[in-house]
C-alpha atoms as a PDB file:
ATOM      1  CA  UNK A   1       0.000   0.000   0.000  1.00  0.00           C
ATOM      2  CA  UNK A   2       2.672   2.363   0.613  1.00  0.00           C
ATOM      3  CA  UNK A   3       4.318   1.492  -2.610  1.00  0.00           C
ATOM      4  CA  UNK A   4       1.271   2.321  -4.464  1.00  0.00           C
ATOM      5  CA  UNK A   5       0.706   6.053  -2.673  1.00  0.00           C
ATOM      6  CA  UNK A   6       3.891   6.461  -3.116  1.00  0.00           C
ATOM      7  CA  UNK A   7       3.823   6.028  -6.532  1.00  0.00           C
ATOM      8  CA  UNK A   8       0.066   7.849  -6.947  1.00  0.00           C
ATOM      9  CA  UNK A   9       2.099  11.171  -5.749  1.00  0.00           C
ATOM     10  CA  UNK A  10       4.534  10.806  -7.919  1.00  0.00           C
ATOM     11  CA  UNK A  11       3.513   9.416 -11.004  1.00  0.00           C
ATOM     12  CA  UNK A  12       0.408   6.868 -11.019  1.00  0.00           C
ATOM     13  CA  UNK A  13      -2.837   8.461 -11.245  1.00  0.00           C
ATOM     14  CA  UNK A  14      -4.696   5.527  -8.992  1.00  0.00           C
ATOM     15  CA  UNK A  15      -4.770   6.441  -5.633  1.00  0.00           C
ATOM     16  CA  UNK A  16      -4.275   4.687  -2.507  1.00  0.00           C
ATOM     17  CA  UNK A  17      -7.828   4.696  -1.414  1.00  0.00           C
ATOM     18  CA  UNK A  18      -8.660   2.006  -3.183  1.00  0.00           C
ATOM     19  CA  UNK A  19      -6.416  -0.091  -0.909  1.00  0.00           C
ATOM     20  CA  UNK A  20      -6.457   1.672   1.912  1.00  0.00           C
ATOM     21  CA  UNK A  21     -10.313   1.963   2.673  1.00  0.00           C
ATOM     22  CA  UNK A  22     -11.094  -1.812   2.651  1.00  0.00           C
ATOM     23  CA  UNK A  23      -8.163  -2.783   4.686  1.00  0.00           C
ATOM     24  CA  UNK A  24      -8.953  -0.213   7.329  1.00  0.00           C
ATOM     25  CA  UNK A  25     -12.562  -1.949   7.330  1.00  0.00           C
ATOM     26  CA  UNK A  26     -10.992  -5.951   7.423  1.00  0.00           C
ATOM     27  CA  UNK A  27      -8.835  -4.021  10.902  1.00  0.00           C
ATOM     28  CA  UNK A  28     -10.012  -1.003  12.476  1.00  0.00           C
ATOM     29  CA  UNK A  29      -7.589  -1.480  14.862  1.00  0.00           C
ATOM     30  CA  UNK A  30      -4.576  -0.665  11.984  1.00  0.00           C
ATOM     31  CA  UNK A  31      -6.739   2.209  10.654  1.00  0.00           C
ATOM     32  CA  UNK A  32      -4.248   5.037  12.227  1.00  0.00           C
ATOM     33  CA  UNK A  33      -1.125   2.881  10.615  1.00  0.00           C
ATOM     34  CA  UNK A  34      -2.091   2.460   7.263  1.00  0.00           C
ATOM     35  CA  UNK A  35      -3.243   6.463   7.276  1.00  0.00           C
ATOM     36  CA  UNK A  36       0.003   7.036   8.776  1.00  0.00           C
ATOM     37  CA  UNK A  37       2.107   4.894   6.107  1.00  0.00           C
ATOM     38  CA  UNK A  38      -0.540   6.269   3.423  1.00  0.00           C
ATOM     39  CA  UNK A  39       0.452   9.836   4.483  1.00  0.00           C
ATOM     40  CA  UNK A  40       4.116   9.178   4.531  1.00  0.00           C
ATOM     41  CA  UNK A  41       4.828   7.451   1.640  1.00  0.00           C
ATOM     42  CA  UNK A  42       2.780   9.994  -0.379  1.00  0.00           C
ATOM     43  CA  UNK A  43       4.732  12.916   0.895  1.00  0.00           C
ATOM     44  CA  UNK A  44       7.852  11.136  -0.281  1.00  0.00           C
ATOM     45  CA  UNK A  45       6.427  10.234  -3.471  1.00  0.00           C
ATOM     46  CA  UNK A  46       5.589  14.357  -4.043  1.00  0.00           C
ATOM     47  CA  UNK A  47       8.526  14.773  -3.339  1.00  0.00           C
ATOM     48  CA  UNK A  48       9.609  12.853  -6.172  1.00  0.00           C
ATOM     49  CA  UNK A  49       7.206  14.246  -8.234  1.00  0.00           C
ATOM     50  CA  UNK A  50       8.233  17.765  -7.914  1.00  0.00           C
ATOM     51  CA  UNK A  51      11.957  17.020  -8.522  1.00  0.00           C
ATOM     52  CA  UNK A  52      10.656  14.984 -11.595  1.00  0.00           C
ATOM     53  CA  UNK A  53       8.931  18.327 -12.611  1.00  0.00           C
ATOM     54  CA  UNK A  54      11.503  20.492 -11.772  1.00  0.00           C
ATOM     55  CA  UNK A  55      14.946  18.684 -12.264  1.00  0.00           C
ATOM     56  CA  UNK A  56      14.431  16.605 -14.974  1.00  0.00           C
ATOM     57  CA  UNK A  57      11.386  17.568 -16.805  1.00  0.00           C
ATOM     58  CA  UNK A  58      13.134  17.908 -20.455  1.00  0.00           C
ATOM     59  CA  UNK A  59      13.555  13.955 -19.806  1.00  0.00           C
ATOM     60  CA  UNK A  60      11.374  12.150 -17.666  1.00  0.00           C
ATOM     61  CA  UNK A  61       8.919  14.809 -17.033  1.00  0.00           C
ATOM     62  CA  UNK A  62       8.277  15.250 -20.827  1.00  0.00           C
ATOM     63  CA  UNK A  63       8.035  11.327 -21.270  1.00  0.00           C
ATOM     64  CA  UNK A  64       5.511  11.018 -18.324  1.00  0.00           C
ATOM     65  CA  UNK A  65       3.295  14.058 -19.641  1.00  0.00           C
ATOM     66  CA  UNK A  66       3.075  12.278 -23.148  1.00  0.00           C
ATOM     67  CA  UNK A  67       2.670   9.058 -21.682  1.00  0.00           C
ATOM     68  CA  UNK A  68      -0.939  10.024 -20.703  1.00  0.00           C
ATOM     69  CA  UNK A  69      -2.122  11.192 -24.187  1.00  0.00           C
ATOM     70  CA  UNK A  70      -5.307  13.283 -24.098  1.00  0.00           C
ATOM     71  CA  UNK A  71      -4.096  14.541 -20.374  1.00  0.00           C
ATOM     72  CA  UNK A  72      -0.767  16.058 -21.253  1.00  0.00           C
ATOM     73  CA  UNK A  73      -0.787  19.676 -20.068  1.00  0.00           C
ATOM     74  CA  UNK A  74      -4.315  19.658 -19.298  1.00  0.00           C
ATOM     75  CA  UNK A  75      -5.928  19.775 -22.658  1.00  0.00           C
ATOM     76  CA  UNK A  76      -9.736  17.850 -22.836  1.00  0.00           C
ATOM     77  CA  UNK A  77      -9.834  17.456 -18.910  1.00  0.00           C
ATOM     78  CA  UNK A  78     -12.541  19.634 -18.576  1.00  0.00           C
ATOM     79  CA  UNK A  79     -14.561  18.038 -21.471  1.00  0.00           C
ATOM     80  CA  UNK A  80     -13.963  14.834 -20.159  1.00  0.00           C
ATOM     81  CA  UNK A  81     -14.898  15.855 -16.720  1.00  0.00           C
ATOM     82  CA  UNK A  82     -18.066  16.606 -17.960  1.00  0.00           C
ATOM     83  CA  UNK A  83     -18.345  13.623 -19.801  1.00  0.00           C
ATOM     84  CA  UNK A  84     -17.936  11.096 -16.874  1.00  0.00           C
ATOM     85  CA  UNK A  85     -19.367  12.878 -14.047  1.00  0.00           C
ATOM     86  CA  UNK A  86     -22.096  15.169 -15.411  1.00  0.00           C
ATOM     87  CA  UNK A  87     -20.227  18.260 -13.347  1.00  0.00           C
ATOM     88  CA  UNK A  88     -22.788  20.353 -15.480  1.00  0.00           C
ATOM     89  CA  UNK A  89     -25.746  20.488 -13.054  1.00  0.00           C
ATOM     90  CA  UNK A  90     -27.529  23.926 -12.451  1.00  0.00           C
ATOM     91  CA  UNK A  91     -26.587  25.510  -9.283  1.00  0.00           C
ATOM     92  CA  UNK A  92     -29.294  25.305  -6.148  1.00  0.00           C
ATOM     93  CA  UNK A  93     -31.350  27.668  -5.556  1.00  0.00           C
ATOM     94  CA  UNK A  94     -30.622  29.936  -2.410  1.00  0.00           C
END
């Protein structure tokens, strides 16, 4: 699990949730420790990230952006948003 939100922070887009919530359900009593190794291993992981992004971003950074296609540098998000999660619903009424 750590391995996986370390790598989500970094450079997989699947988060650690998807790990992390059932496990805390199978042993409540473990909850706190996989947050806690969640947590840490993430920070590292950003911390990888950012160095990616700023240290070597004409080589690995540039690889990992085109790597995810319609993603890289944020073009069609929106639309796609839209697409998947109906974000366009009217306001409520106040």
């Amino acid at each position: 699990m750590g391995a996986v939100a370390f790598a989500e922070s970094s450079f997989f887009p699947v988060p650690p949730d998807v790990m992390l919530i059932p496990m805390s359900l199978a042993r409540p009593q473990r909850a706190w420790l996989y947050a806690l190794v969640c947590t840490a291993t993430s920070v590292v992981g950003g911390i990888l990230g950012y160095a990616i992004g700023a240290l070597l971003y004409d080589s690995i950074g540039q690889w990992l952006i085109n790597l995810y296609g319609p993603w890289r540098q944020g073009r069609g998000l929106p639309r796609r948003l839209r697409r998947i999660w109906r974000v366009d619903h009217p306001a409520p009424r106040v």
